[in-house]
C-alpha atoms as a PDB file:
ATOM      1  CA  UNK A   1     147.689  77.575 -71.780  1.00  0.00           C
ATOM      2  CA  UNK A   2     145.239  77.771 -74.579  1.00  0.00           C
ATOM      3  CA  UNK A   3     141.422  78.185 -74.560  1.00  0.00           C
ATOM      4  CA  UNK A   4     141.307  74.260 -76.121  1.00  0.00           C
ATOM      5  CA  UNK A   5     143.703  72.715 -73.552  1.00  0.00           C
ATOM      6  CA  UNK A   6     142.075  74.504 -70.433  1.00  0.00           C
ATOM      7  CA  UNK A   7     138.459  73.404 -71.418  1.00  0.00           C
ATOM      8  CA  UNK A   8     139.847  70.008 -72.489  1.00  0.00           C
ATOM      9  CA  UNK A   9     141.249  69.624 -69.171  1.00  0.00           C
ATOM     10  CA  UNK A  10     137.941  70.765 -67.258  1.00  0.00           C
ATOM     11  CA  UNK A  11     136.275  68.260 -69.128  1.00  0.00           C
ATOM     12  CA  UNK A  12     138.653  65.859 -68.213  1.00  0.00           C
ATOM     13  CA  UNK A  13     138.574  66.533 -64.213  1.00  0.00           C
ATOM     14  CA  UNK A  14     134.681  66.746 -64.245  1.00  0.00           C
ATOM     15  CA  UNK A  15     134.190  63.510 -66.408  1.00  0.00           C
ATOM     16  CA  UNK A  16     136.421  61.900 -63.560  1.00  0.00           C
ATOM     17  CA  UNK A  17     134.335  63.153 -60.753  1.00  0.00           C
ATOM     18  CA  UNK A  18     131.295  61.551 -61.798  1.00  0.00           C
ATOM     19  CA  UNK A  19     129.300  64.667 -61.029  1.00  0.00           C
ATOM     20  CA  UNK A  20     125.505  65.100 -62.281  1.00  0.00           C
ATOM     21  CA  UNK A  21     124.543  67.488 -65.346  1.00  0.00           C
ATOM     22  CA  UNK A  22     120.955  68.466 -65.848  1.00  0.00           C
ATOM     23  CA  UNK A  23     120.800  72.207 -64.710  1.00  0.00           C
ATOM     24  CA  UNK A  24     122.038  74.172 -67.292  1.00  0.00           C
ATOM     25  CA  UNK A  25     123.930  71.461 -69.348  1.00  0.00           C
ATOM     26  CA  UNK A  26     123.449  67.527 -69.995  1.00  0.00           C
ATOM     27  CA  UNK A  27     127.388  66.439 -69.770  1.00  0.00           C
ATOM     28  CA  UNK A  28     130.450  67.260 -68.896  1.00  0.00           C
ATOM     29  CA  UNK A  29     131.714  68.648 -71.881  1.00  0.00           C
ATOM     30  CA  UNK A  30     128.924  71.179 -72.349  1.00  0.00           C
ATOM     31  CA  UNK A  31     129.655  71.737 -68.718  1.00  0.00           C
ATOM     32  CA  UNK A  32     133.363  72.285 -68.549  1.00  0.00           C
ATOM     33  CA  UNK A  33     132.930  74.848 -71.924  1.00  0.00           C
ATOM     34  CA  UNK A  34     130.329  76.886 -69.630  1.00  0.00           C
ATOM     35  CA  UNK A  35     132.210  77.464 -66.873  1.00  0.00           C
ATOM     36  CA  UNK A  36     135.740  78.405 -68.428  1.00  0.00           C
ATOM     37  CA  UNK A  37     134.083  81.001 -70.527  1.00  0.00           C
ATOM     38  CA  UNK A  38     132.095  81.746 -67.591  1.00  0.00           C
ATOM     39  CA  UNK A  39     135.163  82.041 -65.824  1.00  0.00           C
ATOM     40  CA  UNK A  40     137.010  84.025 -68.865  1.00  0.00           C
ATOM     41  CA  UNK A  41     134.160  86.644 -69.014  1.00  0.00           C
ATOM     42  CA  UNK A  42     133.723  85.748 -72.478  1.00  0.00           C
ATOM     43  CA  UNK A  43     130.767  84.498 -74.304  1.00  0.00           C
ATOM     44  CA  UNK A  44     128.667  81.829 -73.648  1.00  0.00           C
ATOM     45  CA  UNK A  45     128.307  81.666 -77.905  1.00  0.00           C
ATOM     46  CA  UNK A  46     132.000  81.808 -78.190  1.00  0.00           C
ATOM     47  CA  UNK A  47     132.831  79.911 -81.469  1.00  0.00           C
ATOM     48  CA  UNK A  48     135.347  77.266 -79.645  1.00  0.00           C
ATOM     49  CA  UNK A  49     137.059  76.361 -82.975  1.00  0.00           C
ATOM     50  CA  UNK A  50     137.633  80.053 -83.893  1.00  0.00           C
ATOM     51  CA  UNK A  51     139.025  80.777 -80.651  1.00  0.00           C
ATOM     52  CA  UNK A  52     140.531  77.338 -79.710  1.00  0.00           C
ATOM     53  CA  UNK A  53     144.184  78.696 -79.668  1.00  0.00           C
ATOM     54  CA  UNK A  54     143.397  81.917 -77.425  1.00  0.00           C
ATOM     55  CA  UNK A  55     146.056  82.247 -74.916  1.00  0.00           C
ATOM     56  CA  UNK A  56     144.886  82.382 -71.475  1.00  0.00           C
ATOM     57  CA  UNK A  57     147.010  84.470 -68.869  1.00  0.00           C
ATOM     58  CA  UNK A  58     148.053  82.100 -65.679  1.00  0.00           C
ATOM     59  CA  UNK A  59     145.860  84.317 -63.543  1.00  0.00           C
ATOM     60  CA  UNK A  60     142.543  83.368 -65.373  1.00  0.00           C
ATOM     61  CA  UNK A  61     144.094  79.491 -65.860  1.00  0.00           C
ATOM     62  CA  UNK A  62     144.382  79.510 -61.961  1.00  0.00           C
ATOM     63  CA  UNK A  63     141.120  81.275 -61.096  1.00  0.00           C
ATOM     64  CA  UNK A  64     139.369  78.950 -64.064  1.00  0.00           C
ATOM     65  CA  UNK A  65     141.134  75.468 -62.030  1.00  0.00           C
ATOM     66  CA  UNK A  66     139.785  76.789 -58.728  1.00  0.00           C
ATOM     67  CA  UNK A  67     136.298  77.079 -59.992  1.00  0.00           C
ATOM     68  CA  UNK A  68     136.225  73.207 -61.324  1.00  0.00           C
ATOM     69  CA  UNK A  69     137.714  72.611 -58.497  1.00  0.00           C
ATOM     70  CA  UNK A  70     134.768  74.333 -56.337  1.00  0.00           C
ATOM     71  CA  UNK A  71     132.220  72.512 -58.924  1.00  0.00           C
ATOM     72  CA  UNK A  72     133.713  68.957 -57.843  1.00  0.00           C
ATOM     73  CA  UNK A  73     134.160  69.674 -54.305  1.00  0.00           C
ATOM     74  CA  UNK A  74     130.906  71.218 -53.455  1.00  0.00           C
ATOM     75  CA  UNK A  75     128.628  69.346 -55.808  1.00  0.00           C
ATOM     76  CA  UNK A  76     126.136  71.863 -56.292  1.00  0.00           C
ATOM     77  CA  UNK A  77     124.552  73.101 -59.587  1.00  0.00           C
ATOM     78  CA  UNK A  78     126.721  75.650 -61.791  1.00  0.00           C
ATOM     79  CA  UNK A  79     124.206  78.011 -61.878  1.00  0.00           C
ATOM     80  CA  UNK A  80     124.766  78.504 -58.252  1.00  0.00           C
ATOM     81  CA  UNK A  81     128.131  79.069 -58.851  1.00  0.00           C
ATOM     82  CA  UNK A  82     127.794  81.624 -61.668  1.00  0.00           C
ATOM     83  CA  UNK A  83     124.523  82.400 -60.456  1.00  0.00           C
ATOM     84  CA  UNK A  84     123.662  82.444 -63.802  1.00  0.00           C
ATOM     85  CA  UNK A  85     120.892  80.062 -65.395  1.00  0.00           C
ATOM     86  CA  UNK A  86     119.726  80.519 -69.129  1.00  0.00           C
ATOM     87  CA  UNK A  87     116.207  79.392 -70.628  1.00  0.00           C
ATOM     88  CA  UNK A  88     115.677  80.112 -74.402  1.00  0.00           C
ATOM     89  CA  UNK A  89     118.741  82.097 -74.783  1.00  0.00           C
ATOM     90  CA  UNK A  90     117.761  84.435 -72.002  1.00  0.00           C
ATOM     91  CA  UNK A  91     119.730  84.688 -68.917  1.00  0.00           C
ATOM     92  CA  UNK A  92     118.436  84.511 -65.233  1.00  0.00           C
ATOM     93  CA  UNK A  93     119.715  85.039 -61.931  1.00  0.00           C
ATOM     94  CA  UNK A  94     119.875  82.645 -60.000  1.00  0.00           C
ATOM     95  CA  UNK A  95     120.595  81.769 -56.106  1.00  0.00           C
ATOM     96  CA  UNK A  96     120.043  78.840 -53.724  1.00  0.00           C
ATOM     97  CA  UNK A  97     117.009  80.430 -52.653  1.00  0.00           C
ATOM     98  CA  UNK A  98     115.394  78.858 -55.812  1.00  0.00           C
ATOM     99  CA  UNK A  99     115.537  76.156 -57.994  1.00  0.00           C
ATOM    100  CA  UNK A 100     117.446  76.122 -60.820  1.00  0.00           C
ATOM    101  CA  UNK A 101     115.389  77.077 -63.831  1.00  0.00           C
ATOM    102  CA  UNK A 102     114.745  73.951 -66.573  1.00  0.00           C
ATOM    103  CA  UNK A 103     111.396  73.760 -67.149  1.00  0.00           C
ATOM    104  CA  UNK A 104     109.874  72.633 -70.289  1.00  0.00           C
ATOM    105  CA  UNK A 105     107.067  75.150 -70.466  1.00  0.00           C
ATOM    106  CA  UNK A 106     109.954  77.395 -71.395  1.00  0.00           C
ATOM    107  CA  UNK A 107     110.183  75.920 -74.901  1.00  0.00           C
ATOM    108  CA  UNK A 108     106.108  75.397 -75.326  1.00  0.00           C
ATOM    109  CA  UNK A 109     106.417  79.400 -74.438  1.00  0.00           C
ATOM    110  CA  UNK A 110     109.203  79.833 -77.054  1.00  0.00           C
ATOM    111  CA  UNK A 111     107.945  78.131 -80.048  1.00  0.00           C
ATOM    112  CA  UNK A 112     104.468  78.748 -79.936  1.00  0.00           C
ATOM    113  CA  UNK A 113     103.334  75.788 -78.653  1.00  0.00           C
ATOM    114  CA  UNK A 114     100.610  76.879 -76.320  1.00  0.00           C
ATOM    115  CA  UNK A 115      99.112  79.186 -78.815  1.00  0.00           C
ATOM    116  CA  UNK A 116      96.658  77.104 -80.163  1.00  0.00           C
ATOM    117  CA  UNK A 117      94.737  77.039 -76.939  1.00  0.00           C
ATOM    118  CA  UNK A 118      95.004  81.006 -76.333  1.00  0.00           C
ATOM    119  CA  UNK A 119      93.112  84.089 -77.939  1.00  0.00           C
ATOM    120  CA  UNK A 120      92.699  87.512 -77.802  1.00  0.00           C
ATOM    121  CA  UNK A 121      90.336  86.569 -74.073  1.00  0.00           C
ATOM    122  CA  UNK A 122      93.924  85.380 -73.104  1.00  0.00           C
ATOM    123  CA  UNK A 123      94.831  88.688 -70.803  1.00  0.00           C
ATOM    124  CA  UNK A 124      95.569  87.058 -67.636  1.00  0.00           C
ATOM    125  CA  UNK A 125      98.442  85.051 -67.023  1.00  0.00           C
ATOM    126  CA  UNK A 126      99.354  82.860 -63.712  1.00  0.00           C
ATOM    127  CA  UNK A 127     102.447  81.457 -63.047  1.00  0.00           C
ATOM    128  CA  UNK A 128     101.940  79.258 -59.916  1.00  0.00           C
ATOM    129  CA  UNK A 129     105.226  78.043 -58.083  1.00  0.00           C
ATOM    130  CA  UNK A 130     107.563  80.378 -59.937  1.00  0.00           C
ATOM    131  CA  UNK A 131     110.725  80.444 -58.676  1.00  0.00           C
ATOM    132  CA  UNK A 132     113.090  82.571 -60.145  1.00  0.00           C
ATOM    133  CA  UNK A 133     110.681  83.965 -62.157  1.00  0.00           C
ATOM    134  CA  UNK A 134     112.018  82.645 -65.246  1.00  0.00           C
ATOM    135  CA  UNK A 135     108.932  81.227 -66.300  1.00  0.00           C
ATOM    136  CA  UNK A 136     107.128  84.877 -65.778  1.00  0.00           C
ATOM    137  CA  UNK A 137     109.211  86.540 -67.634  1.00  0.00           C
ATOM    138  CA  UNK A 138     108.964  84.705 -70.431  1.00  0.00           C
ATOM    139  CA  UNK A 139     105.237  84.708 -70.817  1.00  0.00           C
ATOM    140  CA  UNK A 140     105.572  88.648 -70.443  1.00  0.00           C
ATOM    141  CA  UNK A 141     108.332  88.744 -73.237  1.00  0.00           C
ATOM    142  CA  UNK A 142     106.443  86.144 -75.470  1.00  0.00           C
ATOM    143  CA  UNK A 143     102.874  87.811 -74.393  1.00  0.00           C
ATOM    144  CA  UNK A 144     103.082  91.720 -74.122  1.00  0.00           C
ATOM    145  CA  UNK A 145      99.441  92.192 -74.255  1.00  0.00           C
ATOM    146  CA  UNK A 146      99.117  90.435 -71.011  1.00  0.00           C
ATOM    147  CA  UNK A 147      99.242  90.347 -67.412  1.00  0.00           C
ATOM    148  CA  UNK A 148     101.192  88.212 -65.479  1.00  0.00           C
ATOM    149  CA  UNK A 149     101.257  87.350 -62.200  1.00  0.00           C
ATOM    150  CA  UNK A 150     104.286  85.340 -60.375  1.00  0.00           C
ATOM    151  CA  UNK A 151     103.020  83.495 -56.989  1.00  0.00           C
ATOM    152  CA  UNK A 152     105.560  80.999 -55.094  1.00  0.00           C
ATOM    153  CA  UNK A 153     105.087  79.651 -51.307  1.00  0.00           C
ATOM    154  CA  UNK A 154     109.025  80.670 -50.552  1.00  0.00           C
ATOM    155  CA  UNK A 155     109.326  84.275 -49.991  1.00  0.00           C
ATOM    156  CA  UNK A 156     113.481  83.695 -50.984  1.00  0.00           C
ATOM    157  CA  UNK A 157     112.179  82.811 -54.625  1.00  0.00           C
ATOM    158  CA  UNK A 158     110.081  85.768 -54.491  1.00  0.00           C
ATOM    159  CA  UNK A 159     112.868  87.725 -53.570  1.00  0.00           C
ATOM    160  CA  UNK A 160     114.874  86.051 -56.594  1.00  0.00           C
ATOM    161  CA  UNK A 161     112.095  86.265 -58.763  1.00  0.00           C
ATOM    162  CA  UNK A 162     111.741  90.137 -58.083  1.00  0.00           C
ATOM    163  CA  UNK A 163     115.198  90.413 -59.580  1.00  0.00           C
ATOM    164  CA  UNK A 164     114.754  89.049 -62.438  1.00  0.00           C
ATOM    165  CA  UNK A 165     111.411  90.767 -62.728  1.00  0.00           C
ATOM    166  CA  UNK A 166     113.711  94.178 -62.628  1.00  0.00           C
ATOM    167  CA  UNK A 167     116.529  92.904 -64.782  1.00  0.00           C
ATOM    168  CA  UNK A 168     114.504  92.371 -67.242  1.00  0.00           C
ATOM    169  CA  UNK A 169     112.641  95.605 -66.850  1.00  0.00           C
ATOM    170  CA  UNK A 170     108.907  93.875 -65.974  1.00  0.00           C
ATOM    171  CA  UNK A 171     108.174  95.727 -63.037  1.00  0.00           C
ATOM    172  CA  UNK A 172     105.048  96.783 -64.699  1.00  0.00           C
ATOM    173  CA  UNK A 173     103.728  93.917 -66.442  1.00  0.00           C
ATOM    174  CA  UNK A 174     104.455  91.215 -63.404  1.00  0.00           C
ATOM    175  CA  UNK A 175     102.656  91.101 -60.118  1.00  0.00           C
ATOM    176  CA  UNK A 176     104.314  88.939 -57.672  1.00  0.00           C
ATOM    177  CA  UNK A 177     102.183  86.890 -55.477  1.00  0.00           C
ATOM    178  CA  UNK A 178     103.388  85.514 -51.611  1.00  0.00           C
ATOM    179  CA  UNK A 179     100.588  82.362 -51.787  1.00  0.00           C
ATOM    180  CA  UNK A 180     100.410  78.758 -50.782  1.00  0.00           C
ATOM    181  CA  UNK A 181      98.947  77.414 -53.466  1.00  0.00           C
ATOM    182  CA  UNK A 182      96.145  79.019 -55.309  1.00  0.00           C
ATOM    183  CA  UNK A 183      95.076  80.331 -51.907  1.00  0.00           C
ATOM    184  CA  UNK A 184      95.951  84.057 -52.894  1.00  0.00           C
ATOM    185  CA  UNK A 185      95.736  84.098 -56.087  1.00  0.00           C
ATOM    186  CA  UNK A 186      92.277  85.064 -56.774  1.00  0.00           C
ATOM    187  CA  UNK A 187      92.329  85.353 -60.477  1.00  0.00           C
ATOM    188  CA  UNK A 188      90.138  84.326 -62.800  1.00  0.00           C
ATOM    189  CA  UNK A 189      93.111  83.785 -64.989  1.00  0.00           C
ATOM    190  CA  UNK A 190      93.172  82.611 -68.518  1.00  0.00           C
ATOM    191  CA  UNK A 191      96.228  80.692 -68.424  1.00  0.00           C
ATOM    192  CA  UNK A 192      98.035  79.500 -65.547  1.00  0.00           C
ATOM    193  CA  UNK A 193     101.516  77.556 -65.708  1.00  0.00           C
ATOM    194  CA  UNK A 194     102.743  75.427 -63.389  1.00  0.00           C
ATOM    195  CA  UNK A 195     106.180  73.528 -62.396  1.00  0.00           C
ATOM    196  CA  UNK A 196     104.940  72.337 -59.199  1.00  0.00           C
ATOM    197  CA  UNK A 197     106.953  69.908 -56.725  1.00  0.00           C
ATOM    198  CA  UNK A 198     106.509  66.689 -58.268  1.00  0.00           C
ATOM    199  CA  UNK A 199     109.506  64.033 -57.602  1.00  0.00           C
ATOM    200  CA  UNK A 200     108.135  61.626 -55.882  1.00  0.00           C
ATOM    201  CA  UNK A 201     109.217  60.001 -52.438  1.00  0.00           C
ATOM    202  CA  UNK A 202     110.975  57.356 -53.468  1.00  0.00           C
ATOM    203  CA  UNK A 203     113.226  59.415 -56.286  1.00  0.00           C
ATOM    204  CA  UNK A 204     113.742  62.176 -53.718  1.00  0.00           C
ATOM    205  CA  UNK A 205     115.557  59.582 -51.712  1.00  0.00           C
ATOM    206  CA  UNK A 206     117.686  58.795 -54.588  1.00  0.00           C
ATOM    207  CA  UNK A 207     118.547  62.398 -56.051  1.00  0.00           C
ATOM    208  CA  UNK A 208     122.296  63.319 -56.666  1.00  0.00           C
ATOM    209  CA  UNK A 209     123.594  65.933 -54.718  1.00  0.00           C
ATOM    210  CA  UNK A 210     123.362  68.599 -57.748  1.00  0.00           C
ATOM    211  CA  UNK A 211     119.557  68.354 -56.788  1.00  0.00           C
ATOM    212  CA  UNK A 212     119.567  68.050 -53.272  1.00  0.00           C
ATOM    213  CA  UNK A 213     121.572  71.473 -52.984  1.00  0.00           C
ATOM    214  CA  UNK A 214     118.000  72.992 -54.488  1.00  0.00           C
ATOM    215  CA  UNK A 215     115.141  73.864 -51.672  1.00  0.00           C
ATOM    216  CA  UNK A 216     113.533  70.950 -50.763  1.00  0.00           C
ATOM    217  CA  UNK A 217     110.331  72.620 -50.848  1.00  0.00           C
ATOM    218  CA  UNK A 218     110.408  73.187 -54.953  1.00  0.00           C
ATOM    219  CA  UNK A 219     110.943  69.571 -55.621  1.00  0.00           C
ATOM    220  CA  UNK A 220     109.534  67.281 -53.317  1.00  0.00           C
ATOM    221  CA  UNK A 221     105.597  66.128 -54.119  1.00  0.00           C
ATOM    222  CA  UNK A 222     104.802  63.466 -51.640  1.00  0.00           C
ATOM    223  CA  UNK A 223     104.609  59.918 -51.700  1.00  0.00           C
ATOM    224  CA  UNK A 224     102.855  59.480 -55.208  1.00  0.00           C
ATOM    225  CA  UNK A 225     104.852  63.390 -55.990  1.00  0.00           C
ATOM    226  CA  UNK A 226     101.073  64.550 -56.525  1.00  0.00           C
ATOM    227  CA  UNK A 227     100.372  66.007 -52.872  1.00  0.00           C
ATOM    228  CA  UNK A 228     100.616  69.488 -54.815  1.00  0.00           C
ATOM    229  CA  UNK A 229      98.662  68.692 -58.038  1.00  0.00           C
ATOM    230  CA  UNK A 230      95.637  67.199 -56.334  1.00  0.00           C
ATOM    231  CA  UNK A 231      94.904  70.895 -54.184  1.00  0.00           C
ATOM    232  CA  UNK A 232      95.793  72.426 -57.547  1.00  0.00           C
ATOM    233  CA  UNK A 233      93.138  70.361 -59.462  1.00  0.00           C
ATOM    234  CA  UNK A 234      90.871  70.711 -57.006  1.00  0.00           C
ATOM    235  CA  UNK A 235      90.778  74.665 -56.632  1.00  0.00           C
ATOM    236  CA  UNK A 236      91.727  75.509 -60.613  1.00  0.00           C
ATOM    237  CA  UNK A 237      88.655  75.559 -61.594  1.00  0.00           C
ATOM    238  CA  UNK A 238      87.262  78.298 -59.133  1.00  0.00           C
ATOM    239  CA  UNK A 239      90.273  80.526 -60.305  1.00  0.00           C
ATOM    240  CA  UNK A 240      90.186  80.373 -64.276  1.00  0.00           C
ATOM    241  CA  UNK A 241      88.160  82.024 -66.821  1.00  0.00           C
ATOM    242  CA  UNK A 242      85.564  80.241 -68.790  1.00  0.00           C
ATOM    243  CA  UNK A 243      87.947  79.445 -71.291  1.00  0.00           C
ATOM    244  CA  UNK A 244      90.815  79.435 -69.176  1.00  0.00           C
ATOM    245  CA  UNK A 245      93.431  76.209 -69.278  1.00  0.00           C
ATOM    246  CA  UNK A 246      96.251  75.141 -67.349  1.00  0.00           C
ATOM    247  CA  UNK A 247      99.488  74.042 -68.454  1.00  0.00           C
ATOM    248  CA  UNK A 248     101.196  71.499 -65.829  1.00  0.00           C
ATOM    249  CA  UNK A 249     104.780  70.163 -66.120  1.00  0.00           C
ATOM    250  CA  UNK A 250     104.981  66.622 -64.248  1.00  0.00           C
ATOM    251  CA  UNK A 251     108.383  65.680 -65.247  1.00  0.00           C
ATOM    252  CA  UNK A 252     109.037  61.579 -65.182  1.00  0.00           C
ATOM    253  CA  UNK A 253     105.243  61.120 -62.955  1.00  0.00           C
ATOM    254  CA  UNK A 254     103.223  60.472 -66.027  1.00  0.00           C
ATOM    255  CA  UNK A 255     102.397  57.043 -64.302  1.00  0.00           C
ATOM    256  CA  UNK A 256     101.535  58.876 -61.226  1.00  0.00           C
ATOM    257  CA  UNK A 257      99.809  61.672 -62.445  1.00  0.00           C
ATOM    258  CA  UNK A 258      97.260  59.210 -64.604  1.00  0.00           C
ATOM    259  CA  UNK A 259      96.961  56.896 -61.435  1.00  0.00           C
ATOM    260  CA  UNK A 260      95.960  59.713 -59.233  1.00  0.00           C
ATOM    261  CA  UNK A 261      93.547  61.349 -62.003  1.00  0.00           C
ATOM    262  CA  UNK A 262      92.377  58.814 -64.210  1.00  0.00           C
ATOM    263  CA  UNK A 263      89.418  60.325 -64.911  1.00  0.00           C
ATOM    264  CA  UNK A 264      90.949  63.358 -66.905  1.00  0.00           C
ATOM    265  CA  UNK A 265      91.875  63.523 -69.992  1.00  0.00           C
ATOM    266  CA  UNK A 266      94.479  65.491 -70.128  1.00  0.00           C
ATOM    267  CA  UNK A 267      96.257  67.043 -73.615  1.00  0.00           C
ATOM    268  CA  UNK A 268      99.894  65.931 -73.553  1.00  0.00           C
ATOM    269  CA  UNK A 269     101.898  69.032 -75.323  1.00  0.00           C
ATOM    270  CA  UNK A 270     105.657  67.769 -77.194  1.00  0.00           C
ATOM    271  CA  UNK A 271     109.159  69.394 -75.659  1.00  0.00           C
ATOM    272  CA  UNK A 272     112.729  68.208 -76.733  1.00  0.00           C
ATOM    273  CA  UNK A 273     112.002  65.521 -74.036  1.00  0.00           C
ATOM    274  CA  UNK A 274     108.915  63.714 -75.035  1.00  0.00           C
ATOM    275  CA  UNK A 275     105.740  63.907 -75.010  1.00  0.00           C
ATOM    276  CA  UNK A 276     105.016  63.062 -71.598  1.00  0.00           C
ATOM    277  CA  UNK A 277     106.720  65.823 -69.261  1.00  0.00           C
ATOM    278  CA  UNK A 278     103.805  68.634 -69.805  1.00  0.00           C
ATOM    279  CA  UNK A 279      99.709  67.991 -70.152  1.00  0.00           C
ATOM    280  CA  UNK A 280      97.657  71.094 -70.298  1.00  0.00           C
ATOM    281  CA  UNK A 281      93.647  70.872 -69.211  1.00  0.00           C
ATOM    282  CA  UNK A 282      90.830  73.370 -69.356  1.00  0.00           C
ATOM    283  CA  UNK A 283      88.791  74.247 -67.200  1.00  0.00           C
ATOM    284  CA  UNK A 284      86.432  72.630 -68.086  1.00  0.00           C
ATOM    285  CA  UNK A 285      88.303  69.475 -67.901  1.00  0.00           C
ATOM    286  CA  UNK A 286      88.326  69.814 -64.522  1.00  0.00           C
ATOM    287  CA  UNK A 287      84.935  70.716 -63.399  1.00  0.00           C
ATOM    288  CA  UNK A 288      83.423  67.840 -61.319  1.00  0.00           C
END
């Protein structure tokens, strides 16, 4: 078989299983090209029309059919089959101990979007409910003048996070932080990121099983999916530097985020999806 006829086919048997994209890939297509190179050990920037007639032994045809397979069975995330997530072309570990990396504070990271509100006071980085420590790392990469510190509730994402901390050679420019909350994290920090647990009770009930394979704990915000925000609001302030701000990502809870604080006035930053997914505040937005 041929490179083009084995991911055609993966497309095909994933597009049939009505599985959910959104961790690494937004379709099946993208999804089934991922995980037969994956599988092939080549490339994930393989040019698929330059290569579309390489000849695949029967061994890696087999091995690539038992991983769809395993996809469509299972139902969890790729990633947490290749343990492999990517965010602005650089590539994670990942485990079920963590959620699968995909915020969009990645890209306001990337492309400069949060510079504007920075300067050379900015020396202190937080990033609150890390994870993986994608998020981390990329503030170190993008910020090398800085220090960063990584703090999560789940000491499994720490222990995830402290791998990509050394795979990416940041052992000594990232400080990782066992806290619930801001509670250890005594700062004052210039500029603190968070992708806190935010889906809401009702979506939580309705997630596919792609996101229900993640910890619980990393998505899950309460009733109004704001039970984390409001303690963050509330003890911000007490933690960041007079001209310290905090970039939030509240996915799809725009609605509830504005209903809970409608009061602030909160800058809404633009990612690929909208301009309602991340706000950032100051501090002294959010001084009573």
């Amino acid at each position: 078989m041929i490179l083009k006829d084995l991911i055609a086919w993966a497309h095909t048997r994933l597009d049939e299983a009505r599985l959910s994209y959104g961790h690494g890939t937004a379709n099946a297509r993208d999804e089934a090209a991922w995980l037969v190179l994956w599988r092939l050990e080549l490339p994930l920037d393989t040019d698929l029309d330059q290569h579309a007639n390489l000849q695949v032994s029967p061994e890696a045809v087999l091995a690539t059919k038992a991983l769809i397979a395993e996809r469509i069975e299972i139902r969890k995330p790729a990633a947490y089959l290749t343990r492999e997530a990517w965010l602005q072309g650089v590539p994670f570990y990942v485990d079920e101990r963590s959620i699968v990396p995909r915020s969009f504070i990645a890209e306001l990271i990337a492309d400069g979007g949060i510079d504007p509100f920075l300067g050379s006071h900015t020396q202190s980085v937080l990033d609150l409910c890390t994870g993986n420590g994608s998020l981390a790392v990329l503030a170190a990469m993008a910020w090398p003048e800085v220090n960063v510190t990584a703090a999560d509730l789940s000491t499994d994402a720490l222990e995830v996070a402290r791998i990509n901390i050394e795979k990416h050679n940041m052992e000594g420019r990232i400080q990782l932080v066992l806290s619930d909350g801001l509670r250890n994290c005594t700062g004052p920090y210039d500029l603190m990121l968070c992708n806190p647990p935010y889906v809401n009770a009702q979506s939580m009930k309705s997630l596919p099983a792609e996101y229900r394979a993640e910890p619980e704990l990393a998505l899950a915000g309460g009733q109004d999916g704001m039970d984390f925000v409001r303690h963050l609001l509330a003890d911000a302030p007490a933690r960041m530097s007079p001209k310290g701000v905090l970039v939030l990502e509240i996915g799809n809870e725009r609605p509830h985020f504005e209903a809970a604080f409608p009061q602030l006035e909160a800058i809404w930053l633009s990612t690929s999806a909208g301009d309602d997914q991340v706000l950032l505040l100051t501090r002294d937005d959010l001084l009573p």
